[in-house]
Protein backbone atom coordinates (compact mmCIF):
# COMPACT_ATOMS: atom_id res chain seq x y z
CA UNK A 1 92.38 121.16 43.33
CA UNK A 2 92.03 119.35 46.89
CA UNK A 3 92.62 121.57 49.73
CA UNK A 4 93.71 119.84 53.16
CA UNK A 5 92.45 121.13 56.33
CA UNK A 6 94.61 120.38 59.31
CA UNK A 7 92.43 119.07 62.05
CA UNK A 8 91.36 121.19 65.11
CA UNK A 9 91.50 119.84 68.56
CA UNK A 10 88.37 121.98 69.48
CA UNK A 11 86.24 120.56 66.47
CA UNK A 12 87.02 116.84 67.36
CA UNK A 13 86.61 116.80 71.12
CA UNK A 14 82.82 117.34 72.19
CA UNK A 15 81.83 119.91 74.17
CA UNK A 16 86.02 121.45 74.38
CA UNK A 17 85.07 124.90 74.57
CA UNK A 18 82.45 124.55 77.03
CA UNK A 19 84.67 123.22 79.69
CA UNK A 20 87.48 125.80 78.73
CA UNK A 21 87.24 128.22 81.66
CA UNK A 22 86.53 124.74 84.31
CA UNK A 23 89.90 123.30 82.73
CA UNK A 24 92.02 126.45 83.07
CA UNK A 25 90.65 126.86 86.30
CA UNK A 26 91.86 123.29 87.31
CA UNK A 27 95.05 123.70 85.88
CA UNK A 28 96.00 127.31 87.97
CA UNK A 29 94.94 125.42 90.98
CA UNK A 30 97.21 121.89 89.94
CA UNK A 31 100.31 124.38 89.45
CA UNK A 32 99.37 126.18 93.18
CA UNK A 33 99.59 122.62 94.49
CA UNK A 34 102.59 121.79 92.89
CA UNK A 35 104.28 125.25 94.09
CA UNK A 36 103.37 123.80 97.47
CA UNK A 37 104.82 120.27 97.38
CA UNK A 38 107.73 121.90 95.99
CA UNK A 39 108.35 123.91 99.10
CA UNK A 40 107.69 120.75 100.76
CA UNK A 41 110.47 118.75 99.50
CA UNK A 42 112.76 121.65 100.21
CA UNK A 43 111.30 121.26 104.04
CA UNK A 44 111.27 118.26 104.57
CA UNK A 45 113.98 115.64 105.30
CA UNK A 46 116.44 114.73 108.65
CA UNK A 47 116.12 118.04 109.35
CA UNK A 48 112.94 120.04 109.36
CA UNK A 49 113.08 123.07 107.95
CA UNK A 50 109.69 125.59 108.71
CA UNK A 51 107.83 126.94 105.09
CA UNK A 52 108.53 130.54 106.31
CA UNK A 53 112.30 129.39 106.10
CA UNK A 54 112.30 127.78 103.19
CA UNK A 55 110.57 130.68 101.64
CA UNK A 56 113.43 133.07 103.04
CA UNK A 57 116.20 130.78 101.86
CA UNK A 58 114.91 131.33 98.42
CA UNK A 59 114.57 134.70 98.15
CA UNK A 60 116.46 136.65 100.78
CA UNK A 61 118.88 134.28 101.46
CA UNK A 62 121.83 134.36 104.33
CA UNK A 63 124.43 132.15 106.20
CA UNK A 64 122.10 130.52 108.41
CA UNK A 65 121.95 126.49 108.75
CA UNK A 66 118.73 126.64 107.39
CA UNK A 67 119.42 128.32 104.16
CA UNK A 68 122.34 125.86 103.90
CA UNK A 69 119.76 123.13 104.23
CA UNK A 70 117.37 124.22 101.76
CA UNK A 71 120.18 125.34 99.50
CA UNK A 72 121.47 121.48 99.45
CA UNK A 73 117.87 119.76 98.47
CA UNK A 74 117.34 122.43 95.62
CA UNK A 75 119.21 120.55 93.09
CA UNK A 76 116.95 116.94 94.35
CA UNK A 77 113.55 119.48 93.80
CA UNK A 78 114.70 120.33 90.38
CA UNK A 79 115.63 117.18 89.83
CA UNK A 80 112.39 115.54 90.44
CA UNK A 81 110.40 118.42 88.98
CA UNK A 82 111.98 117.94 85.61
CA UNK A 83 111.85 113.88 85.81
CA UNK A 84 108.11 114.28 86.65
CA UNK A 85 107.02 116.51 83.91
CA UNK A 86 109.06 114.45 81.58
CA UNK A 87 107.70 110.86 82.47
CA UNK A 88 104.12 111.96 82.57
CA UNK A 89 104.25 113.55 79.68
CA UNK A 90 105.69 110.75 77.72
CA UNK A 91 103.16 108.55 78.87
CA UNK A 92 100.21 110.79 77.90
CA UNK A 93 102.01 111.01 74.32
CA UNK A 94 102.58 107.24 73.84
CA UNK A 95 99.35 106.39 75.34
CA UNK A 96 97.87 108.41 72.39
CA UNK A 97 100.23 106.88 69.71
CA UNK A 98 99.22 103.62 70.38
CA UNK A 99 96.20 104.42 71.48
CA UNK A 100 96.46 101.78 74.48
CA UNK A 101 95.39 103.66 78.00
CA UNK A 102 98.08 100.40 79.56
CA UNK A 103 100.61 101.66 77.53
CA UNK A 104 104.02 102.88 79.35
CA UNK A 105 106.89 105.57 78.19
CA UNK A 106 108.84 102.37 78.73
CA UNK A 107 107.11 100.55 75.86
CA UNK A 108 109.74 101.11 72.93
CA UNK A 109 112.35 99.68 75.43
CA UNK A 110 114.05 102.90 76.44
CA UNK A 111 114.06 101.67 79.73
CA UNK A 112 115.69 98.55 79.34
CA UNK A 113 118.16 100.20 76.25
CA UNK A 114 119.02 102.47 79.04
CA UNK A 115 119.94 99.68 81.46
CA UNK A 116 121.72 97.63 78.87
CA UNK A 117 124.16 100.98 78.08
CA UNK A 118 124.87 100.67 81.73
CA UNK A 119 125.87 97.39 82.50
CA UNK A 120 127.42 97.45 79.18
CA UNK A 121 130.09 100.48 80.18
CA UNK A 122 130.11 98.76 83.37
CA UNK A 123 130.97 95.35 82.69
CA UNK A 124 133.57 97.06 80.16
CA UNK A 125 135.48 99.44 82.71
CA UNK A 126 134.32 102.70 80.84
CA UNK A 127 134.72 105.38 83.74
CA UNK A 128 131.53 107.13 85.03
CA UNK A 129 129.34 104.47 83.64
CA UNK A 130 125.93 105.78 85.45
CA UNK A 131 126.54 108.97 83.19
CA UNK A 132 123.68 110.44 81.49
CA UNK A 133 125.88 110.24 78.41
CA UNK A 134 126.11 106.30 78.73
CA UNK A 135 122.55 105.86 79.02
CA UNK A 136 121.06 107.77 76.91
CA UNK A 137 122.54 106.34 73.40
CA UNK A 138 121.38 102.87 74.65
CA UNK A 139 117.99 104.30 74.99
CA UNK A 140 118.08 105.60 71.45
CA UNK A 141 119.64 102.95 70.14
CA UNK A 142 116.92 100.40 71.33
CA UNK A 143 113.79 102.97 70.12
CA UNK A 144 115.75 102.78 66.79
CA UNK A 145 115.51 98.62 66.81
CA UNK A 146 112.25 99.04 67.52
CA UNK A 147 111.15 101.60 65.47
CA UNK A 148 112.49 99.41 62.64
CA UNK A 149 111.06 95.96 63.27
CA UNK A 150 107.70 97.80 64.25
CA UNK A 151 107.49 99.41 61.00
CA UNK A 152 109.39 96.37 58.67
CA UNK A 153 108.95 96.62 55.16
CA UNK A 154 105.64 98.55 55.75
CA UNK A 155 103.25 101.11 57.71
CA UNK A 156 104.06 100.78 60.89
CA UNK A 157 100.15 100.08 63.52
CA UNK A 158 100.26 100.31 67.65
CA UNK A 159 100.21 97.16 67.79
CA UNK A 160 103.25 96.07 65.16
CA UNK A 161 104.98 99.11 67.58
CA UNK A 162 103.72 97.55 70.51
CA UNK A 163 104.94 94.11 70.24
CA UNK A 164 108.54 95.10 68.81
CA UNK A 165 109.09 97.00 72.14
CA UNK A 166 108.29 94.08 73.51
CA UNK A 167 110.73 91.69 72.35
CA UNK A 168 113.03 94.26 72.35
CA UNK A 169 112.83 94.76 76.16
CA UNK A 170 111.82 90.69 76.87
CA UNK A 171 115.62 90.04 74.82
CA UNK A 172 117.68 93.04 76.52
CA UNK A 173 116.52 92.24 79.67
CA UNK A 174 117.41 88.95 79.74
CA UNK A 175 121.23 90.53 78.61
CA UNK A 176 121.38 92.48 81.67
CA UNK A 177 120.40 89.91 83.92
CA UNK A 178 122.84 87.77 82.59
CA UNK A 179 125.49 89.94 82.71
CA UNK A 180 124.98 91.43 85.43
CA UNK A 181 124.64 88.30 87.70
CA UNK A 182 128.03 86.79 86.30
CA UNK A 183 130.13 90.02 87.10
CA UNK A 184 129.46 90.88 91.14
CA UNK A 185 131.06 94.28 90.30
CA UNK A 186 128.61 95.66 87.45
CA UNK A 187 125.51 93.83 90.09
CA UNK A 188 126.30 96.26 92.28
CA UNK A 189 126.36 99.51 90.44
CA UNK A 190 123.05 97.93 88.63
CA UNK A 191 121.35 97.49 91.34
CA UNK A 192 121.66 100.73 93.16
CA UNK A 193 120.41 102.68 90.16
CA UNK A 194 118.04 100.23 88.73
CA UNK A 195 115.30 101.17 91.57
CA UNK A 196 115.50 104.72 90.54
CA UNK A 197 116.18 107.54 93.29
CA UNK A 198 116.16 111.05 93.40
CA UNK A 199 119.16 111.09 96.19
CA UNK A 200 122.58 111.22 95.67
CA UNK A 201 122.59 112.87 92.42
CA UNK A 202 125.03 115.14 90.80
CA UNK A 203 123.84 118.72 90.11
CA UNK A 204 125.35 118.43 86.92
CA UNK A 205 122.73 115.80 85.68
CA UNK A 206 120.22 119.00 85.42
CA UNK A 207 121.86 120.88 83.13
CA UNK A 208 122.94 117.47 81.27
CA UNK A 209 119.44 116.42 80.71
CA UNK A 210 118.02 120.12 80.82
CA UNK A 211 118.18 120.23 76.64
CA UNK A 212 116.81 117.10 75.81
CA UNK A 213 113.75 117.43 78.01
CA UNK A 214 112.92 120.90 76.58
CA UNK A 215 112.94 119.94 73.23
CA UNK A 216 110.96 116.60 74.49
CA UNK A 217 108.00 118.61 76.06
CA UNK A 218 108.17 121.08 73.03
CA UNK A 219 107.43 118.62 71.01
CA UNK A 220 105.15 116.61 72.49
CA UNK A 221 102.99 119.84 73.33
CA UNK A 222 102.74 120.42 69.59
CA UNK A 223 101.82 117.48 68.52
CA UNK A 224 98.18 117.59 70.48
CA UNK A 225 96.04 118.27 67.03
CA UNK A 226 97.55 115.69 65.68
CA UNK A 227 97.42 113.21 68.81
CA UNK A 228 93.41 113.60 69.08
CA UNK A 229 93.18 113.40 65.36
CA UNK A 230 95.08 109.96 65.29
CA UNK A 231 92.30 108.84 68.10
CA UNK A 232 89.94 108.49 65.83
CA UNK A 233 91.55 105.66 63.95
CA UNK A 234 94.37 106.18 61.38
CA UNK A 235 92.03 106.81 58.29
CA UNK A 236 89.71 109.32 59.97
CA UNK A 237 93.09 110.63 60.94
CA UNK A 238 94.00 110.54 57.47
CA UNK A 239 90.98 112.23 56.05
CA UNK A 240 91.27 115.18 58.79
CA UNK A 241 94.55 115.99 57.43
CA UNK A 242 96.78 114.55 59.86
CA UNK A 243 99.84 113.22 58.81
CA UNK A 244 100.01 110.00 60.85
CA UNK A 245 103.49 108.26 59.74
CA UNK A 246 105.08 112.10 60.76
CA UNK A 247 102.94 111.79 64.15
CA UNK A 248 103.88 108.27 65.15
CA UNK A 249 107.67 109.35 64.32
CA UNK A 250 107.59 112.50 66.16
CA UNK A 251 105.58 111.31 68.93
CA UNK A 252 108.37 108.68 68.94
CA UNK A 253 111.14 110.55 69.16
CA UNK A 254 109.38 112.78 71.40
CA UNK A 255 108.56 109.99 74.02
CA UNK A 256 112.71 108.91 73.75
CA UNK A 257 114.05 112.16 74.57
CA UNK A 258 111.81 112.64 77.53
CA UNK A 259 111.90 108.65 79.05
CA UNK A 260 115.54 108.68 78.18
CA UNK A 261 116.73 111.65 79.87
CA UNK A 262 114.74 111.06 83.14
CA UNK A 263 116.20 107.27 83.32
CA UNK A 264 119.17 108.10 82.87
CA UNK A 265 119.42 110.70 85.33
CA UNK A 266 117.72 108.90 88.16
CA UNK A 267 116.89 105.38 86.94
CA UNK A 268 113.75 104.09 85.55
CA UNK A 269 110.97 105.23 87.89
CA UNK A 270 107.92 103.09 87.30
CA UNK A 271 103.82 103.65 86.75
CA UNK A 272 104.35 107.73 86.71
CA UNK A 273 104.02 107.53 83.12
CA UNK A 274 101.20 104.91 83.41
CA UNK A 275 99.51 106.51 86.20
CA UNK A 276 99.57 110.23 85.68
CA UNK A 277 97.96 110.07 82.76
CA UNK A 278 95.16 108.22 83.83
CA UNK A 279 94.70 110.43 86.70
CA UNK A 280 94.67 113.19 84.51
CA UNK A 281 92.20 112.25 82.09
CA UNK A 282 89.61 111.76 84.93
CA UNK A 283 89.82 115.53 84.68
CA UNK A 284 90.24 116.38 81.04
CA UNK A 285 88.70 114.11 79.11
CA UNK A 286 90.97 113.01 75.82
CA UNK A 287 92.01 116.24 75.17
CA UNK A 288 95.25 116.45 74.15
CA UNK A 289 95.38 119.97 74.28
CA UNK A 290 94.43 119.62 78.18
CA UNK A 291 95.53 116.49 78.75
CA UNK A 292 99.81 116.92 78.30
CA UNK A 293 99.55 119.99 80.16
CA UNK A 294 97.82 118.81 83.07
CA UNK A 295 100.43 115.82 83.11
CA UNK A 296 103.19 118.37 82.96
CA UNK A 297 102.26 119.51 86.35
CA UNK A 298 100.93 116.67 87.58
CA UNK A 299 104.01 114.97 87.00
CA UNK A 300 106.11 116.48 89.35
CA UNK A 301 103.63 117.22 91.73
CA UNK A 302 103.30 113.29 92.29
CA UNK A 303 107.00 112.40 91.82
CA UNK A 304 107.79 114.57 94.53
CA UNK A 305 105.39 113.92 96.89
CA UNK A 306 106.62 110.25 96.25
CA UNK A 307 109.89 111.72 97.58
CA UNK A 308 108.59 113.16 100.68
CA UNK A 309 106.85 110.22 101.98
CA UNK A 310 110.14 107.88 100.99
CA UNK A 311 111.98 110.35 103.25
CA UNK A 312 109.88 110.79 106.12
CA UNK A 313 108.29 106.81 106.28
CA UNK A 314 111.47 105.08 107.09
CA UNK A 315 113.16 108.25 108.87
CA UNK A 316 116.31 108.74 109.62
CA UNK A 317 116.93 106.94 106.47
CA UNK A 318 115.06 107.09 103.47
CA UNK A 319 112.96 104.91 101.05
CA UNK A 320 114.00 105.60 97.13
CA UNK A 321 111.38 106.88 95.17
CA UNK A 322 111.31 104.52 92.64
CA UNK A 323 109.57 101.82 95.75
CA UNK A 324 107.17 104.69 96.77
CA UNK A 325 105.52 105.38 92.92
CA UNK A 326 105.21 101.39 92.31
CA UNK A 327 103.18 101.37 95.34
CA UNK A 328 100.94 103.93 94.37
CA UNK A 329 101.15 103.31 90.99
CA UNK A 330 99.74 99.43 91.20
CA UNK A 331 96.66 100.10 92.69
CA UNK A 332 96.23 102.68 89.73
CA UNK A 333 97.32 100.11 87.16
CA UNK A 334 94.48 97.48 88.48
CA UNK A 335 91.77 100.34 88.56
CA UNK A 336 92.74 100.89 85.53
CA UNK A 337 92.37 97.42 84.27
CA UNK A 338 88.54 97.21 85.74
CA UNK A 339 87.19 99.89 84.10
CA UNK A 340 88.11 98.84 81.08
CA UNK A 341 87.01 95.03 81.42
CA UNK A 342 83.61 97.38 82.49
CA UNK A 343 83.64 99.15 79.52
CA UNK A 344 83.48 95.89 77.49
């Protein structure tokens, strides 16, 4: 009789235990930071509103026109807090599935499937087309195309995966664009929430997307074992005990309800997913087990900084958050790109 051990993240990650306490250490002091950029976004904005302030609007709060102030950019801070987590995370999963540090929660064309739901309902006169609830079946709907040509008659590899998002995304995107620059009316409603912004939004969008990013992060967290197991290489992954097609389609569907949700609550937001990641594992190492949960804080705690400078560098108006992250996010992206031609 063969017994089957399930792979351990401590036994396949050198030297894990030793840099335990440094790690947790790390990750208390990322969530202290993120507790203060929080209470930034809350401040800041036309109106200034002091820390002390903010931190009595939360918790002994009264009539006064600060509490109305802070009580106004709560929803926008949860907002971005649950985007953030949710992006980042993604990225650290499907950077793991494919085992491509480029890769993007955007690869399996939930982005674009998103987009295309949009214009679609738009272009079609279905009322409230920028609803969560229109966007988020074309994001399913165009991981499931994927999923399918990746995988054909066969096993499905990263890079059969990789290149069906690709044409997936290359051939919907070309469908927006064409729609939406023969109908003024749908360019217009495109266009607004194709930058991706954490203003204007309707509290209800929290609660809407709320479930799916739970079960998202849930999901993803418990699939760490298996994520540094399938870094090896499929067969080592294999012979560990990992069940790799069950990874690659729960990583999958993982990645979808996390990407989804966030674009279509706020738009596609670029390079968090890409970049958080890769600041992260500066820090942890490949570590699954440290990684995700470093990018769940480090998420938000970017995406809302983001925020703040979009509000304040343009003030009175503001700059939408999507512009902010692909400036910090390209630099990232090119860093990225030398180190690995270096470590060729």
């Amino acid at each position: 009789m063969t017994v089957t051990v399930a792979p351990t993240s401590a036994g396949l990650i050198p030297g894990a235990r030793r840099r335990t306490p440094k790690l947790a250490t790390g990750l208390v002091l990322a969530l202290v930071a993120l507790v203060l950029i929080a209470m930034l976004s809350l401040a800041v904005g036309n109106k200034y509103v002091p820390l002390p302030d903010v931190w009595n609007a939360l918790f002994s709060p009264g009539d006064t026109y600060a509490d109305t102030v802070v009580a106004s950019r709560i929803p926008r801070t949860i907002l971005g807090l649950l985007v953030g987590a949710a992006l980042a995370v993604a990225g650290g999963v499907m950077q793991g599935l494919t085992r491509n540090p480029l890769a993007d929660p955007g690869l399996f064309g939930v982005n674009t499937g998103a987009a295309a739901a949009i214009v679609t309902a738009t272009a079609l006169g279905v009322g409230g087309a920028t609803s969560v609830w229109i966007a988020l079946p074309g994001a399913f709907l165009a991981v499931i195309v994927v999923y399918l040509i990746g995988t054909g008659r066969g096993r499905g590899t990263p890079v059969r995966l990789v290149l069906a998002g690709v044409v997936v995304s290359s051939v919907l995107a070309a469908y927006i664009q064409a729609v939406s620059l023969s109908l003024p009316r749908v360019f217009d409603v495109y266009r607004f929430w194709v930058i991706g912004s954490l203003a204007g939004r309707d509290p209800q969008l929290i609660l809407d997307i709320l479930p799916f990013v739970i079960v998202g992060l849930v999901l993803a967290l418990a699939l760490c074992g298996s994520l540094n197991a399938l870094a090896l290489g499929d067969d080592t992954a294999r012979a560990l005990g990992a069940h790799v097609g069950r990874t690659r389609i729960l990583g999958a569907l993982a990645t979808t309800l996390l990407c989804a949700a966030a674009t279509a609550a706020v738009g596609p937001i670029s390079f968090v997913g890409l970049a958080v990641p890769h600041i992260v594992r500066s820090v942890t190492g490949a570590d699954h087990r440290w990684l995700l949960p470093y990018c769940l804080v480090a998420g938000p705690a970017l995406l809302l900084a983001a925020d703040i400078v979009g509000r304040i560098i343009v003030s009175p108006a503001e700059l939408m958050v999507g512009v902010i992250t692909a400036f910090v996010g390209g630099p990232i992206l090119l860093l990225a790109v030398r180190r690995m031609k270096a470590a060729v």
